[in-house]
Protein backbone atom coordinates (compact mmCIF):
# COMPACT_ATOMS: atom_id res chain seq x y z
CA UNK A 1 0.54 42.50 13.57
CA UNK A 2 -2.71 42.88 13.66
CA UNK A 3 -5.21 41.33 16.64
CA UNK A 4 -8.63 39.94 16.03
CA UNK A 5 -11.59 39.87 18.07
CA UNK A 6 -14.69 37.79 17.99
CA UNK A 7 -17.26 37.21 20.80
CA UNK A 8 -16.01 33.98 21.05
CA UNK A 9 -12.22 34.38 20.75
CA UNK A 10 -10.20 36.86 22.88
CA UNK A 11 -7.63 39.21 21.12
CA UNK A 12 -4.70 37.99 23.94
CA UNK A 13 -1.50 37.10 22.11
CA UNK A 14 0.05 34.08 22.63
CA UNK A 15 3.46 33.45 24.41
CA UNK A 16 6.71 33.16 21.79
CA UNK A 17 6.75 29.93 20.05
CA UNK A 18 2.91 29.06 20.36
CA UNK A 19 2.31 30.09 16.40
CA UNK A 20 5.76 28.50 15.65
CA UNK A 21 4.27 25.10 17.01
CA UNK A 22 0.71 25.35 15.12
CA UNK A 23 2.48 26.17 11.98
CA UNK A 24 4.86 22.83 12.76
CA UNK A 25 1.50 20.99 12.71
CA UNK A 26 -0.06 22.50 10.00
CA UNK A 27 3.26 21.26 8.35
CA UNK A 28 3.90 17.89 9.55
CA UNK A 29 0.18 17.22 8.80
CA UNK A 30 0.97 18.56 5.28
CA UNK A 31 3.81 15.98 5.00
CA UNK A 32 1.24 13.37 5.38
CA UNK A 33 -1.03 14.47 2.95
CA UNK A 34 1.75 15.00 0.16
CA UNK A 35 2.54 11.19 1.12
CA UNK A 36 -0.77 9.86 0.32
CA UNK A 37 -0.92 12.33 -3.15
CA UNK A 38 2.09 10.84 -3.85
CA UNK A 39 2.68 7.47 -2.95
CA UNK A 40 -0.23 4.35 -3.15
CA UNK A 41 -1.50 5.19 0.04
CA UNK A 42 -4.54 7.35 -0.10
CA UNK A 43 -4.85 10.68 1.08
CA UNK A 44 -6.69 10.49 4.11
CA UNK A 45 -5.01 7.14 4.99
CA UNK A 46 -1.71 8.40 4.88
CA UNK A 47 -3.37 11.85 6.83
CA UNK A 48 -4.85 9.30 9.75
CA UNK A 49 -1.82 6.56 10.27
CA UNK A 50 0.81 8.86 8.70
CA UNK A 51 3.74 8.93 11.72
CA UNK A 52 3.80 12.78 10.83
CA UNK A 53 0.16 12.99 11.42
CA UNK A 54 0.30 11.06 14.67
CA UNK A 55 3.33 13.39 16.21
CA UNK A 56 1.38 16.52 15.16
CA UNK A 57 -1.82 15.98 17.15
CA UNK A 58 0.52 14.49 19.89
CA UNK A 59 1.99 17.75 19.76
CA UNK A 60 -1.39 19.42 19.56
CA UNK A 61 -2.52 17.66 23.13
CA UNK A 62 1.19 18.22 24.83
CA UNK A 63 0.83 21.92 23.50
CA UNK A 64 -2.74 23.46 23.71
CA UNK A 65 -2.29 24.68 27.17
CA UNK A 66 0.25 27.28 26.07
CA UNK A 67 -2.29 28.59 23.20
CA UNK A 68 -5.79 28.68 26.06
CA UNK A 69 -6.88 32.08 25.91
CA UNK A 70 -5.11 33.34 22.53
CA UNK A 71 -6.53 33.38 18.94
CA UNK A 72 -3.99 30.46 18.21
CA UNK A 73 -6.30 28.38 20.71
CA UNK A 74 -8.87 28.26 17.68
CA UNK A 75 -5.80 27.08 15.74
CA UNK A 76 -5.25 23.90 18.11
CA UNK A 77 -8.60 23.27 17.85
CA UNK A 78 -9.17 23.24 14.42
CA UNK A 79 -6.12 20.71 13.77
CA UNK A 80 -7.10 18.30 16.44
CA UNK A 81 -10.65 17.84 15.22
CA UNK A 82 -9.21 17.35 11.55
CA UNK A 83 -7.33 14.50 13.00
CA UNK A 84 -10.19 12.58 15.04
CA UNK A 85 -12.86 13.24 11.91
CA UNK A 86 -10.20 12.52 9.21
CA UNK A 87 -9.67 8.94 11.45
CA UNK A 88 -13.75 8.71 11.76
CA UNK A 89 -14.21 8.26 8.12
CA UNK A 90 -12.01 5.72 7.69
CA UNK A 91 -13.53 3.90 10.24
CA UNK A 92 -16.94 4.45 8.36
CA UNK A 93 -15.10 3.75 4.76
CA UNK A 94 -13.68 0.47 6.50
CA UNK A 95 -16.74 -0.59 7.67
CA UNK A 96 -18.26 0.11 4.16
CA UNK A 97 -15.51 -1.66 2.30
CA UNK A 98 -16.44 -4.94 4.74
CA UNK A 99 -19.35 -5.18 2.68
CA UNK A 100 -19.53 -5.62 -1.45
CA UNK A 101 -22.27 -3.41 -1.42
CA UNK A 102 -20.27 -0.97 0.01
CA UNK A 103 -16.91 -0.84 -1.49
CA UNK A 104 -17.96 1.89 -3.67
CA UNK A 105 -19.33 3.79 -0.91
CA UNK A 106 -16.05 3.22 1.25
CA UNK A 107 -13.88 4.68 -1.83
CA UNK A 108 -16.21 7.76 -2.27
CA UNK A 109 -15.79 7.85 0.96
CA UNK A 110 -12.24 7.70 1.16
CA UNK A 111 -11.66 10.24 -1.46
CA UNK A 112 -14.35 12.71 0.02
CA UNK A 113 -12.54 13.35 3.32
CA UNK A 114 -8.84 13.35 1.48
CA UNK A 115 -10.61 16.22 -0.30
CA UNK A 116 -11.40 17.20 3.15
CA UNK A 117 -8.32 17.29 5.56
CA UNK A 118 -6.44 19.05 2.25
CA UNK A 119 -9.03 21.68 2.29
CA UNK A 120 -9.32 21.64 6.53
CA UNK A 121 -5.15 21.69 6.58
CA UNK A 122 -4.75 24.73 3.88
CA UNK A 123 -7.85 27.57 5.14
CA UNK A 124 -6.45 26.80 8.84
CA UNK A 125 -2.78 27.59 7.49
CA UNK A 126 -3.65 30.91 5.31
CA UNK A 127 -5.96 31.68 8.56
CA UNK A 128 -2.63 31.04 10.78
CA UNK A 129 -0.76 32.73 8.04
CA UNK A 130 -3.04 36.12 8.69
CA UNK A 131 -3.00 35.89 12.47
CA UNK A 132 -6.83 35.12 12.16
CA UNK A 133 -8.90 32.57 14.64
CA UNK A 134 -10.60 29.41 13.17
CA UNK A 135 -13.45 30.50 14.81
């Protein structure tokens, strides 16, 4: 395999299991979005308060130690910061959907960063597929 070097990323490899354990994210976060395409929760909702969402960036936290220094770092990184923005639009969408105003905002919203973490959760799995960095 392959390693990649950036200035920003060093080209260590990372201990056995690390890229097992981002790929079990990348996973259990797709679980959640398949459960918002196909139930009537929506995408980013069932992304955000999903259980497999919440164990995956509980895993992320527990598990980014392992991956510091390694390309898979940029990995961690990338999935954790899905999570937190994924959960600050819905905070903005719920705040929008308080008002009448805003409801249509709030479901633009809504369906803007769906689009998002499905887009954020695929380019960091074909990255982690090609032993590439986020970053």
């Amino acid at each position: 395999m392959a390693q990649y070097q950036s200035a920003t990323m060093p080209a260590t490899e990372p201990a056995p299991g690390v890229v097992g354990t981002a790929h079990l994210v990348y996973a259990l976060h797709s679980l959640s979005i398949l459960i918002g395409v196909t139930t009537a929760a929506t995408i980013v909702g069932a992304f955000v308060f999903g259980l497999p969402s919440i164990v995956a960036v509980i895993i992320n936290y527990v598990k980014r130690a392992d991956a510091r220094g390694t390309w898979v770092e940029s990995h961690f990184r990338w999935q954790i910061r899905t999570f937190w923005f994924a959960a600050l639009w819905c905070l903005v969408g719920a705040v929008l959907f308080i008002t009448l105003v805003g409801i249509p905002l709030a479901l633009a919203a809504f369906f803007v960063a769906g689009l998002w973490a499905i887009y954020r959760i695929v380019r960091g799995w074909l990255n982690l597929r090609d032993h590439k960095p986020m970053y």
